[in-house]
N, C-alpha and C. Protein backbone atom coordinates (compact mmCIF):
# COMPACT_ATOMS: atom_id res chain seq x y z
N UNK A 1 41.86 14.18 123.40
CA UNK A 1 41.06 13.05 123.01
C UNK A 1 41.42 12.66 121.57
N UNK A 2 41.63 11.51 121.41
CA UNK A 2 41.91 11.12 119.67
C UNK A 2 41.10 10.29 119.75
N UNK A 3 40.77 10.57 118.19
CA UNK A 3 39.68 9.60 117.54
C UNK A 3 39.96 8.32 117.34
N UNK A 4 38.94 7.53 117.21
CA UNK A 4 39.28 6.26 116.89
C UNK A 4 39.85 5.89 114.98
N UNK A 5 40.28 5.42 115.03
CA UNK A 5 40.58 5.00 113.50
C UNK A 5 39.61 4.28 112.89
N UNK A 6 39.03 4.38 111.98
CA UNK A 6 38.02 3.67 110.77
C UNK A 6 38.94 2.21 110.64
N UNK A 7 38.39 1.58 110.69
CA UNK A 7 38.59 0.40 109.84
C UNK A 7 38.40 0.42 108.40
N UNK A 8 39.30 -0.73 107.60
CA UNK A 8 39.06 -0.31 106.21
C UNK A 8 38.06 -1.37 105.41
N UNK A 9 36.93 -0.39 104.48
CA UNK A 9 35.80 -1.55 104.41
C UNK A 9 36.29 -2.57 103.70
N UNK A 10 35.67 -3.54 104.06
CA UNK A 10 35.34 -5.16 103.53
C UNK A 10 35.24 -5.08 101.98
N UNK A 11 36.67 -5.89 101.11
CA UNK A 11 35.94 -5.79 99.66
C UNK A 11 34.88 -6.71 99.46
N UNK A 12 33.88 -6.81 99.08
CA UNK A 12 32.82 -7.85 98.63
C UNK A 12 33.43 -8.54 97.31
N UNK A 13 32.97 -7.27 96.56
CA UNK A 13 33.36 -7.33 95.03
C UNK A 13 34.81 -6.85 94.63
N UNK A 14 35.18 -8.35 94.09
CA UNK A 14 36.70 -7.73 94.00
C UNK A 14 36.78 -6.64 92.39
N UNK A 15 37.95 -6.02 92.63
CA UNK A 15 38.11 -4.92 91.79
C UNK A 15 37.93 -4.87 90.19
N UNK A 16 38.73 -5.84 89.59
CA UNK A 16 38.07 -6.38 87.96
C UNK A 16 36.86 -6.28 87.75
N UNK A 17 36.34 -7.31 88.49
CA UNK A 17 34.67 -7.49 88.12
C UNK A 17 33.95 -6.05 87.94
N UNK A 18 34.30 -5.14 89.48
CA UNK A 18 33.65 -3.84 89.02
C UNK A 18 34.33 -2.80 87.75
N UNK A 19 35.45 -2.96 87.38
CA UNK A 19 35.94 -2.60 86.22
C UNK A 19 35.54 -2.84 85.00
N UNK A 20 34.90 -4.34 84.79
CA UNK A 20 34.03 -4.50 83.98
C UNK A 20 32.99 -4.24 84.11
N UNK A 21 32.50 -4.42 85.05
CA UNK A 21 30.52 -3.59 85.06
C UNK A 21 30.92 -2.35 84.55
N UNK A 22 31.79 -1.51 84.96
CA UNK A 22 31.45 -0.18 84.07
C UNK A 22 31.70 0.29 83.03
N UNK A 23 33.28 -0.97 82.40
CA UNK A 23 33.28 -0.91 81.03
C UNK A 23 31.81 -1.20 80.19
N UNK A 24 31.27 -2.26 80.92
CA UNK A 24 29.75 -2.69 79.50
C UNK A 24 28.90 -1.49 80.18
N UNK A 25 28.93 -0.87 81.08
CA UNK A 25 27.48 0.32 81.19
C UNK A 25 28.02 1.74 80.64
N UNK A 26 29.41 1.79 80.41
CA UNK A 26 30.22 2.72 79.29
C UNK A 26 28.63 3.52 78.86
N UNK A 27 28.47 4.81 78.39
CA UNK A 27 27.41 5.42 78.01
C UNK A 27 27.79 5.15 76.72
N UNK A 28 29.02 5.36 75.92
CA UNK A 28 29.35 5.24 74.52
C UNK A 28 29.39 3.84 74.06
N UNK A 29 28.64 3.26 74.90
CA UNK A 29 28.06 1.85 74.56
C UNK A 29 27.12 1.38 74.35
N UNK A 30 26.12 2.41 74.78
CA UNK A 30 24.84 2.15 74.79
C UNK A 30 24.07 2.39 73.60
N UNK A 31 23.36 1.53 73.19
CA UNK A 31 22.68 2.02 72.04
C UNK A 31 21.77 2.77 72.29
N UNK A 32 21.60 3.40 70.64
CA UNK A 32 20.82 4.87 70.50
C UNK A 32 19.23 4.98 70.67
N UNK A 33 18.50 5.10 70.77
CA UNK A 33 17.47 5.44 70.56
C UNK A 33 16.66 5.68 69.59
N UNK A 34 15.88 5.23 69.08
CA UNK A 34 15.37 5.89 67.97
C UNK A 34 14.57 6.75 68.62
N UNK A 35 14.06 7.78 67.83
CA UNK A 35 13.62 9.29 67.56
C UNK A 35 12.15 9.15 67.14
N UNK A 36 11.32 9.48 67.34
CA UNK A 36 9.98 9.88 66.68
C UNK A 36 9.86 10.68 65.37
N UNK A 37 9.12 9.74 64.41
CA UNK A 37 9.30 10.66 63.18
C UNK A 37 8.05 11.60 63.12
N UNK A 38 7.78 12.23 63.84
CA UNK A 38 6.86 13.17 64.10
C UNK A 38 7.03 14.76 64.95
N UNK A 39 7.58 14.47 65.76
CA UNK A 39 8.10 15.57 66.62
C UNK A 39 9.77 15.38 67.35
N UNK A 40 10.15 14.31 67.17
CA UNK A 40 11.68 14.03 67.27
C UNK A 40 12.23 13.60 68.45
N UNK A 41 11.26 13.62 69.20
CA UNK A 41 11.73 12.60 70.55
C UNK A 41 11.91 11.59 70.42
N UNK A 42 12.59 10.97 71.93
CA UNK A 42 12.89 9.32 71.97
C UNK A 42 11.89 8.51 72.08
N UNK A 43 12.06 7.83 71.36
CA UNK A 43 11.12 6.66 71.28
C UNK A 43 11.60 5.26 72.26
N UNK A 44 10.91 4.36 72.54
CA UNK A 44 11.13 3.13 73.63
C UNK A 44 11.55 2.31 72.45
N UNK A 45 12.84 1.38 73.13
CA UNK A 45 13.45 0.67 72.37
C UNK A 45 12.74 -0.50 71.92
N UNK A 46 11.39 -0.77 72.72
CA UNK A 46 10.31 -1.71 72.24
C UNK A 46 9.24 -1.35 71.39
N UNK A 47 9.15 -0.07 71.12
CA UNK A 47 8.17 0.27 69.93
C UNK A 47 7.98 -0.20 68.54
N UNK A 48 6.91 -0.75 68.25
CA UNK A 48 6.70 -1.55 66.93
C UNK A 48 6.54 -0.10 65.71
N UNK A 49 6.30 0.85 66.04
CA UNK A 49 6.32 2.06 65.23
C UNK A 49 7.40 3.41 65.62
N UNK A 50 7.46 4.21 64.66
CA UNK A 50 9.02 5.27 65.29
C UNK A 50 7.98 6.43 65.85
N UNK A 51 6.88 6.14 67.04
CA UNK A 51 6.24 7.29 67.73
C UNK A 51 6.71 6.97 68.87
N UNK A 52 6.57 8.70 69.57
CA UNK A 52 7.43 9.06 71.28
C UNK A 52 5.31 8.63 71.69
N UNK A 53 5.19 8.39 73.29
CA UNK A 53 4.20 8.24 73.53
C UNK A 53 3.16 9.46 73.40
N UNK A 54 3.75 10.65 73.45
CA UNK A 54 2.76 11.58 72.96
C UNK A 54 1.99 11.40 71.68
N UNK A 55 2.50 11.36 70.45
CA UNK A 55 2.07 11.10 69.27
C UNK A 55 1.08 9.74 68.89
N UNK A 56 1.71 8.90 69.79
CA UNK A 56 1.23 7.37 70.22
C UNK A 56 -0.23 7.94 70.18
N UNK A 57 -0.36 8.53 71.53
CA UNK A 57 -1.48 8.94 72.42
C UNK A 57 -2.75 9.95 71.40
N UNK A 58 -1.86 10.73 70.72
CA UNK A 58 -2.76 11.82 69.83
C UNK A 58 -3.12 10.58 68.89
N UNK A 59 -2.55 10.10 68.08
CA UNK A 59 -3.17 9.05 67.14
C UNK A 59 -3.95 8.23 67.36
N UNK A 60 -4.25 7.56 68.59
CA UNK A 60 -4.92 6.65 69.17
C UNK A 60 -6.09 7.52 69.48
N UNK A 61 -6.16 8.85 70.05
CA UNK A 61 -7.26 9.61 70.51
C UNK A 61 -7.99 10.10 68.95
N UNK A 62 -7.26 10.46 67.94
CA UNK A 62 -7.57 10.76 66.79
C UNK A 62 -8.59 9.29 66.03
N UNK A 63 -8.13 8.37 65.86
CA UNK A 63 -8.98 7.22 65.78
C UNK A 63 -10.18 6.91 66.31
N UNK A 64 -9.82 7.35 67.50
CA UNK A 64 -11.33 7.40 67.87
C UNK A 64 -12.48 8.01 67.92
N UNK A 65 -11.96 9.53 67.86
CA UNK A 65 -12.88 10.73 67.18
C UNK A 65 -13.16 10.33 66.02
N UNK A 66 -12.72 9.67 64.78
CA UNK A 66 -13.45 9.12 63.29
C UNK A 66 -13.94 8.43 63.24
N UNK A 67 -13.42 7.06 64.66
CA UNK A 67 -15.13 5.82 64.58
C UNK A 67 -16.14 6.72 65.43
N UNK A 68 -16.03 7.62 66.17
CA UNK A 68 -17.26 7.92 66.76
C UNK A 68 -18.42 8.82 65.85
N UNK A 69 -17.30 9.38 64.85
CA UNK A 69 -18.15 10.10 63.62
C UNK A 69 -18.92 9.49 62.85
N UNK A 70 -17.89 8.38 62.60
CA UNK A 70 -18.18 7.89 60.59
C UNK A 70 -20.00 6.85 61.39
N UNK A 71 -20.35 6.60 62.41
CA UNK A 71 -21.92 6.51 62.37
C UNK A 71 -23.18 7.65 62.11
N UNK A 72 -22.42 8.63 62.71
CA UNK A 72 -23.04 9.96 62.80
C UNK A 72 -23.52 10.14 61.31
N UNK A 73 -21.99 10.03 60.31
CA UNK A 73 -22.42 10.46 58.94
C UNK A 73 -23.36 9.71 58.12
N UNK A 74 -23.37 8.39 58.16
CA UNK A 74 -23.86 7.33 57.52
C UNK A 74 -25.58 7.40 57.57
């Protein structure tokens, strides 16, 4: 019994084009990240401050433990 032969697939995308998609997604192309100046993780390339979301999260929770105080003291 012999097998049938594969056919050979269909190019869609011709070959350049995908040569360039992977030249621009190159990793040594990609820009860096900034870092958290707190504990040194990556930070989101949309962050208006240099915090990773952990620190985000503790600061934001920290804020709110001092408005819930500063009535207490007054």
């Amino acid at each position: 019994m012999r097998r049938k032969s594969q056919a050979k697939p269909e190019v869609v995308v011709p070959p350049e084009i995908l040569e360039q998609a992977k030249r621009a997604f190159s990793p040594d192309r990609l820009k860096k990240l900034p870092v958290c100046s707190v504990c040194g993780a990556d930070t989101s390339a949309v962050a208006t401050e240099p915090l990773c979301w952990v620190c985000r999260r503790l600061k934001i929770s920290a804020w709110r433990e001092i408005e819930q105080q500063m009535p207490a003291q007054e």
